[in-house]
C-alpha atoms as a PDB file:
ATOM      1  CA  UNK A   1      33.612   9.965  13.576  1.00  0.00           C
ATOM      2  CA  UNK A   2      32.763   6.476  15.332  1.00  0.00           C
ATOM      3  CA  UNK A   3      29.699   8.069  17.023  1.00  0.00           C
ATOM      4  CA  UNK A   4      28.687   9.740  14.209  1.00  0.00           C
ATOM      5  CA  UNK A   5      28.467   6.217  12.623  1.00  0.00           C
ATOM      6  CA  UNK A   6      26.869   4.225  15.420  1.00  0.00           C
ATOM      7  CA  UNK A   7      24.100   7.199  15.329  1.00  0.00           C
ATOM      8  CA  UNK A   8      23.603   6.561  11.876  1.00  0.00           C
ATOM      9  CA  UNK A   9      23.361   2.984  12.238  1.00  0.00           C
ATOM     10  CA  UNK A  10      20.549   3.532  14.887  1.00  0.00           C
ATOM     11  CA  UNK A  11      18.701   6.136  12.846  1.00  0.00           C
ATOM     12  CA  UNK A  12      18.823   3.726   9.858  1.00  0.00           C
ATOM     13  CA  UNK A  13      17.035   0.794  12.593  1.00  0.00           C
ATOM     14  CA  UNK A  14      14.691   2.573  13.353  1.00  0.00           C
ATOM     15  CA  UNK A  15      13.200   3.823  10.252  1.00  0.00           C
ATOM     16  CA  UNK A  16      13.638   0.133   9.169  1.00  0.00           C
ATOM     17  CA  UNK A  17      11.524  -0.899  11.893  1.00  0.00           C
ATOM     18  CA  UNK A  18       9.109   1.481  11.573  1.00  0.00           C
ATOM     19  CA  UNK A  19       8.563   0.935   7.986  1.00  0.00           C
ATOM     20  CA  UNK A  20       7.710  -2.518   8.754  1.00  0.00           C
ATOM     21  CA  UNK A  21       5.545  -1.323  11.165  1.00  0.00           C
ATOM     22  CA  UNK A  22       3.576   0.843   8.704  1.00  0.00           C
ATOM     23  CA  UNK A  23       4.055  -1.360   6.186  1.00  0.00           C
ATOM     24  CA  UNK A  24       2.469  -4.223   8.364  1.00  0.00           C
ATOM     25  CA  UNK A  25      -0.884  -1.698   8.979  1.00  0.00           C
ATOM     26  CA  UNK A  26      -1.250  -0.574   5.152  1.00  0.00           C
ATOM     27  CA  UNK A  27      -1.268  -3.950   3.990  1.00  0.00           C
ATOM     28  CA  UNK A  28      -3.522  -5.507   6.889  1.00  0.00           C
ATOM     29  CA  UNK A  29      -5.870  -2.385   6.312  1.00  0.00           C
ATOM     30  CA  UNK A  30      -5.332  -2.406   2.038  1.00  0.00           C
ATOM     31  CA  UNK A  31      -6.542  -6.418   3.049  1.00  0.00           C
ATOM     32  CA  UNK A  32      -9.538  -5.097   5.289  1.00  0.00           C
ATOM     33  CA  UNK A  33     -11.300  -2.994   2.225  1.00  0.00           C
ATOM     34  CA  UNK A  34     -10.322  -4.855  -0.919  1.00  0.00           C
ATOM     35  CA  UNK A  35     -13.373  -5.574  -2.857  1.00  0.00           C
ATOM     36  CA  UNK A  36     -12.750  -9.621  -2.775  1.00  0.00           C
ATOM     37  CA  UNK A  37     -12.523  -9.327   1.083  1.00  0.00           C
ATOM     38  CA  UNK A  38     -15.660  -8.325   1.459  1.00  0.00           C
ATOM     39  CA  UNK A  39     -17.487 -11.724   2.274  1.00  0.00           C
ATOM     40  CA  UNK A  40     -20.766 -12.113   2.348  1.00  0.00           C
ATOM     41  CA  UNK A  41     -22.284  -8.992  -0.071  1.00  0.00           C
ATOM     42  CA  UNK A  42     -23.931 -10.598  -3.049  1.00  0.00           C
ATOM     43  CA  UNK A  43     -25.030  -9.270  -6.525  1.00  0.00           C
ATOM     44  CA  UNK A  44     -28.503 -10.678  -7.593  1.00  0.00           C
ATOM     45  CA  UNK A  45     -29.323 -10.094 -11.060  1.00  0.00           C
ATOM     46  CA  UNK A  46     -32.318 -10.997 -12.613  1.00  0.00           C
ATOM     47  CA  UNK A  47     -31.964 -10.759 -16.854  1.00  0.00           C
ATOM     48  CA  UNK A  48     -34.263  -7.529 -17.742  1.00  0.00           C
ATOM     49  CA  UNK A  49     -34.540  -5.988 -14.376  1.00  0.00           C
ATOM     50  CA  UNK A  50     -32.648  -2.520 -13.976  1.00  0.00           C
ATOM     51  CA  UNK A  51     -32.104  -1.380 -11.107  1.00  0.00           C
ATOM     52  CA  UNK A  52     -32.450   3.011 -10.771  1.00  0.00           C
ATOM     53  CA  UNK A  53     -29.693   4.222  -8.586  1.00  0.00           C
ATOM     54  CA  UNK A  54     -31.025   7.315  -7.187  1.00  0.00           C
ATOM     55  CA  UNK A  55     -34.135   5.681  -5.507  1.00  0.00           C
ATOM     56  CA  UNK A  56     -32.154   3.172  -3.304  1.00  0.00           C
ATOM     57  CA  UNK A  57     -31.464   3.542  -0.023  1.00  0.00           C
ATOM     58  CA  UNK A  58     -27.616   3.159   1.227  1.00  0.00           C
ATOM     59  CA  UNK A  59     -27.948  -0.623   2.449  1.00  0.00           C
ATOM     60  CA  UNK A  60     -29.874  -1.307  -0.639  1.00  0.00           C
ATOM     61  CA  UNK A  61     -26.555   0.048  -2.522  1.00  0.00           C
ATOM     62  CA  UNK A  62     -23.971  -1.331   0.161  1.00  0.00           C
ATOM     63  CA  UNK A  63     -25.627  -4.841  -0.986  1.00  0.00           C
ATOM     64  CA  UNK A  64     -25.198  -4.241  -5.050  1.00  0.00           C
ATOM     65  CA  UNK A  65     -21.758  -2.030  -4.414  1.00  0.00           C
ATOM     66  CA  UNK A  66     -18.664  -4.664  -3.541  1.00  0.00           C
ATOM     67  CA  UNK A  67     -16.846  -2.789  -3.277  1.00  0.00           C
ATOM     68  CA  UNK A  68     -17.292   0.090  -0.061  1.00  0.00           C
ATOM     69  CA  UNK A  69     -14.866   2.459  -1.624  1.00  0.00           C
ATOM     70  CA  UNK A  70     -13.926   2.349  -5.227  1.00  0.00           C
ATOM     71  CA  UNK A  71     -11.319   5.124  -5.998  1.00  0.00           C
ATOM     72  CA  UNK A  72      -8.581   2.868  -5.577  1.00  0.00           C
ATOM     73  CA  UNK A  73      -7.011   3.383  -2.218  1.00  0.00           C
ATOM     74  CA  UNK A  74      -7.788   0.112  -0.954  1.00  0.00           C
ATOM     75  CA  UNK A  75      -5.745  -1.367  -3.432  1.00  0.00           C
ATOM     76  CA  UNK A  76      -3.033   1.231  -2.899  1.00  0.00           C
ATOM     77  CA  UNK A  77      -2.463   0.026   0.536  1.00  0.00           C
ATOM     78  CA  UNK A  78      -2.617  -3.449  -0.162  1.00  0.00           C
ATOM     79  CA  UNK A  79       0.191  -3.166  -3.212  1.00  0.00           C
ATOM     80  CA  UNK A  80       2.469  -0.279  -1.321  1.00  0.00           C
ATOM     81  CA  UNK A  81       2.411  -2.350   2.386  1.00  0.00           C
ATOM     82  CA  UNK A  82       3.438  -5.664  -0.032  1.00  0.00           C
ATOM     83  CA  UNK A  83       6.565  -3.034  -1.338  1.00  0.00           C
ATOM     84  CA  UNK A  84       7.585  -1.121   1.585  1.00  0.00           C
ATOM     85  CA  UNK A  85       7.791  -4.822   3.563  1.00  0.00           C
ATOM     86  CA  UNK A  86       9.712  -6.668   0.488  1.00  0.00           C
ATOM     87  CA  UNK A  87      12.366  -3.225   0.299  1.00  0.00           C
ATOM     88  CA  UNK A  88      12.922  -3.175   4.305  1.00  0.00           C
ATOM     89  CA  UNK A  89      13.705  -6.931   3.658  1.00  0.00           C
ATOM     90  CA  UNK A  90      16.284  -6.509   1.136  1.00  0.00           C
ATOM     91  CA  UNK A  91      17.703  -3.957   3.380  1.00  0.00           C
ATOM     92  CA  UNK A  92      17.731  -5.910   6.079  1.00  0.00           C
ATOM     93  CA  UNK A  93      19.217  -8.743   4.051  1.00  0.00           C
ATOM     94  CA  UNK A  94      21.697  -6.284   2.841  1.00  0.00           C
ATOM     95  CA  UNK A  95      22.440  -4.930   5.802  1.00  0.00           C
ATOM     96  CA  UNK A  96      23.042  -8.881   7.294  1.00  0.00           C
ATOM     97  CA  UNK A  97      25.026 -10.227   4.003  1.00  0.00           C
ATOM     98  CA  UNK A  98      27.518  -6.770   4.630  1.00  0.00           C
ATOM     99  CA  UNK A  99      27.904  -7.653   8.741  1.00  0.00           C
ATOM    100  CA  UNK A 100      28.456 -11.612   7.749  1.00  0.00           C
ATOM    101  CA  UNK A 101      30.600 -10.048   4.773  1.00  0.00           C
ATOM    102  CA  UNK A 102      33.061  -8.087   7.417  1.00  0.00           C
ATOM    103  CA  UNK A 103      33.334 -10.247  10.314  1.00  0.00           C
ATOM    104  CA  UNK A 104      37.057 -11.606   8.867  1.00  0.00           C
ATOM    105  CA  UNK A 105      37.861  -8.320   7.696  1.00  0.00           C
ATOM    106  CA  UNK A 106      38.049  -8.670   3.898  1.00  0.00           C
ATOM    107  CA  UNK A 107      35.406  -8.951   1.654  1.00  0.00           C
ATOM    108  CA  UNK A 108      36.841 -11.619  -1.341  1.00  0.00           C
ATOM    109  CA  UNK A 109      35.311 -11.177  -4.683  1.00  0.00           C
ATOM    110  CA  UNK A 110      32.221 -13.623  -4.174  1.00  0.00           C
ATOM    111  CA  UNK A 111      31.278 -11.338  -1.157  1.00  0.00           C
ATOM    112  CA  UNK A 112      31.635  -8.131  -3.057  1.00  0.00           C
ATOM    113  CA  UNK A 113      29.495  -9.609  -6.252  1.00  0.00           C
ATOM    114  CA  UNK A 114      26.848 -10.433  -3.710  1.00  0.00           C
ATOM    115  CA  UNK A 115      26.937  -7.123  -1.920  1.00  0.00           C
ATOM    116  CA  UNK A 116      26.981  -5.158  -5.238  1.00  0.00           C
ATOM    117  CA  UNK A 117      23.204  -7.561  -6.213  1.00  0.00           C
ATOM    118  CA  UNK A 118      22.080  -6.697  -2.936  1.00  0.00           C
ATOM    119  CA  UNK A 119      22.766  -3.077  -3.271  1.00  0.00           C
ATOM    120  CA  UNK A 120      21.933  -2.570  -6.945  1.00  0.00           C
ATOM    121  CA  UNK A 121      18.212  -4.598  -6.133  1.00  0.00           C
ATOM    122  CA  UNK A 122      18.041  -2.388  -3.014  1.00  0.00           C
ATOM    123  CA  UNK A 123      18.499   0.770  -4.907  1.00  0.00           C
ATOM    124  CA  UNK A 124      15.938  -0.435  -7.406  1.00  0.00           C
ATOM    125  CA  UNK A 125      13.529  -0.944  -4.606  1.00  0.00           C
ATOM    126  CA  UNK A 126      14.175   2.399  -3.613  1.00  0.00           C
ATOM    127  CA  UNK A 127      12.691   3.661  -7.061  1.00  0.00           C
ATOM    128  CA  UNK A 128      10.116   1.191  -6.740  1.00  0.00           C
ATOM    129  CA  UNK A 129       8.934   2.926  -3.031  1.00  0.00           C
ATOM    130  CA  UNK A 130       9.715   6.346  -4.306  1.00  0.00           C
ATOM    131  CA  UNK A 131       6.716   5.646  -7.443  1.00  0.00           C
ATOM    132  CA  UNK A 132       4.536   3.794  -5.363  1.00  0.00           C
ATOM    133  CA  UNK A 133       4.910   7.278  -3.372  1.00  0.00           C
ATOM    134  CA  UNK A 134       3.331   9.101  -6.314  1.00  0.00           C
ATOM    135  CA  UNK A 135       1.216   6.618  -6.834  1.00  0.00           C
ATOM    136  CA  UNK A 136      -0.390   7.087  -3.368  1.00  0.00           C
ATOM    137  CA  UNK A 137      -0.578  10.580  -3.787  1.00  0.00           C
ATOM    138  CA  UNK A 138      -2.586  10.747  -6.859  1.00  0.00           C
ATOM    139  CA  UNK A 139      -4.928   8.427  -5.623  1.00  0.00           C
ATOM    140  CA  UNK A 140      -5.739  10.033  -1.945  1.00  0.00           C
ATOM    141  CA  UNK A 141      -5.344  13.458  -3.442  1.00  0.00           C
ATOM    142  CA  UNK A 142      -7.218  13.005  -6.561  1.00  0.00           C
ATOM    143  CA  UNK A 143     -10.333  11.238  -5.275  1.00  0.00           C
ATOM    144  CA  UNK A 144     -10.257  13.711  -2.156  1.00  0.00           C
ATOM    145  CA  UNK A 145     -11.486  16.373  -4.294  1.00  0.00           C
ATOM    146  CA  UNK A 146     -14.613  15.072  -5.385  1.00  0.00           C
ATOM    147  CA  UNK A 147     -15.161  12.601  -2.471  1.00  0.00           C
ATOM    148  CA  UNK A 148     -18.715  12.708  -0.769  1.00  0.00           C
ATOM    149  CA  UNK A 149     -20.447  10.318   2.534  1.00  0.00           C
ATOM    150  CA  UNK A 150     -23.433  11.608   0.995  1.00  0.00           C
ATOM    151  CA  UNK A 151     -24.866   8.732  -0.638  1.00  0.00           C
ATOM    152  CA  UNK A 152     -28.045  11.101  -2.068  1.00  0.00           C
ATOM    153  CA  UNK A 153     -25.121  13.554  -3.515  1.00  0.00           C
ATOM    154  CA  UNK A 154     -23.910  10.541  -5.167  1.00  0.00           C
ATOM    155  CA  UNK A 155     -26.519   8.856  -6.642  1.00  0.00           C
ATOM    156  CA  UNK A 156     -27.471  12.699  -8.362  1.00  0.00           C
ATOM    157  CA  UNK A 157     -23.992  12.554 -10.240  1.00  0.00           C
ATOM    158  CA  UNK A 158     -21.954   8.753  -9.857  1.00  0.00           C
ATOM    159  CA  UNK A 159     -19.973  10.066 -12.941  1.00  0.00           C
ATOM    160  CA  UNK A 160     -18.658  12.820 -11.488  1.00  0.00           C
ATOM    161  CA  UNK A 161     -17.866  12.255  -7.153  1.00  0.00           C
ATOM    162  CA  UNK A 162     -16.420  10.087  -5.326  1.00  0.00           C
ATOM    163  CA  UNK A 163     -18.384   8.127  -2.781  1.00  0.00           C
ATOM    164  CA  UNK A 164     -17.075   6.373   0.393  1.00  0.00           C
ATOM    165  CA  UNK A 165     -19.213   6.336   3.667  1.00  0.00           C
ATOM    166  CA  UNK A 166     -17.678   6.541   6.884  1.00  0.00           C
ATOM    167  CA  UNK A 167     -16.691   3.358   8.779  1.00  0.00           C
END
């Protein structure tokens, strides 16, 4: 039974870790394609001057567009790389507070209030990563339906696709 517990314990490392890692790359890349982070693209508007959509070129509409992407995945990344880092901290602080917690061999009242917070906010994070899960999905799946690089495609029928041009 003791190796079937130190295996555990590794498994449970490792996905840590690599949930950091990914969570590390979502939020660095959610960071990358946020509209605000997009420095340097400027709107000019000039009162009483519209601008027709379908006759502009793609730079032309890269320069009025902030935002390169707009379905929402950006800002997926950005919130569910904040959440999957703040849960694998709490388990790591969990994980930490229940080794400190053991190392005289009883856990006293005070420890076991603080190990039940830890837990109960842990398993709340859980939820938390499990809806941000969903969340993910309906935004990659739903845009990928009606998502188009063809910025001529677009510009015929903004209402209905989904444009993002290749990086």
């Amino acid at each position: 039974m003791e190796v079937y517990g130190e295996h555990v314990e590794r498994t449970e490392k490792g996905y840590s870790f690599t949930q950091i890692i990914l969570g590390v790359i979502m939020l660095v890349i959610g960071l990358k394609y946020l509209p605000a982070a997009n420095e340097g693209v400027t709107v000019a508007a000039t009162e009483g001057v519209t601008v027709d959509m379908t006759v502009i070129s793609e730079e032309a509409a890269a320069e009025v567009e902030s935002d390169p992407c707009p379905n929402g995945a950006a800002y997926y990344l950005f919130v569910a790389g904040i959440i999957i880092l703040v849960t694998n901290l709490f388990s790591i602080v969990a994980k930490i507070s229940k080794h400190l917690a053991m190392r005289d061999g009883v856990i006293d009242c005070g420890e076991a209030c603080g190990l039940g917070l830890l837990n109960f906010t842990s398993a709340g994070l859980v939820i938390a990563d499990i809806g941000v899960q969903v969340w993910g999905s309906l935004v990659v799946f739903g845009a990928w339906s009606t998502w188009t690089d063809d910025y001529a495609t677009y510009a015929a029928a903004p209402e209905e696709l989904n444009y993002c041009a290749y990086q």
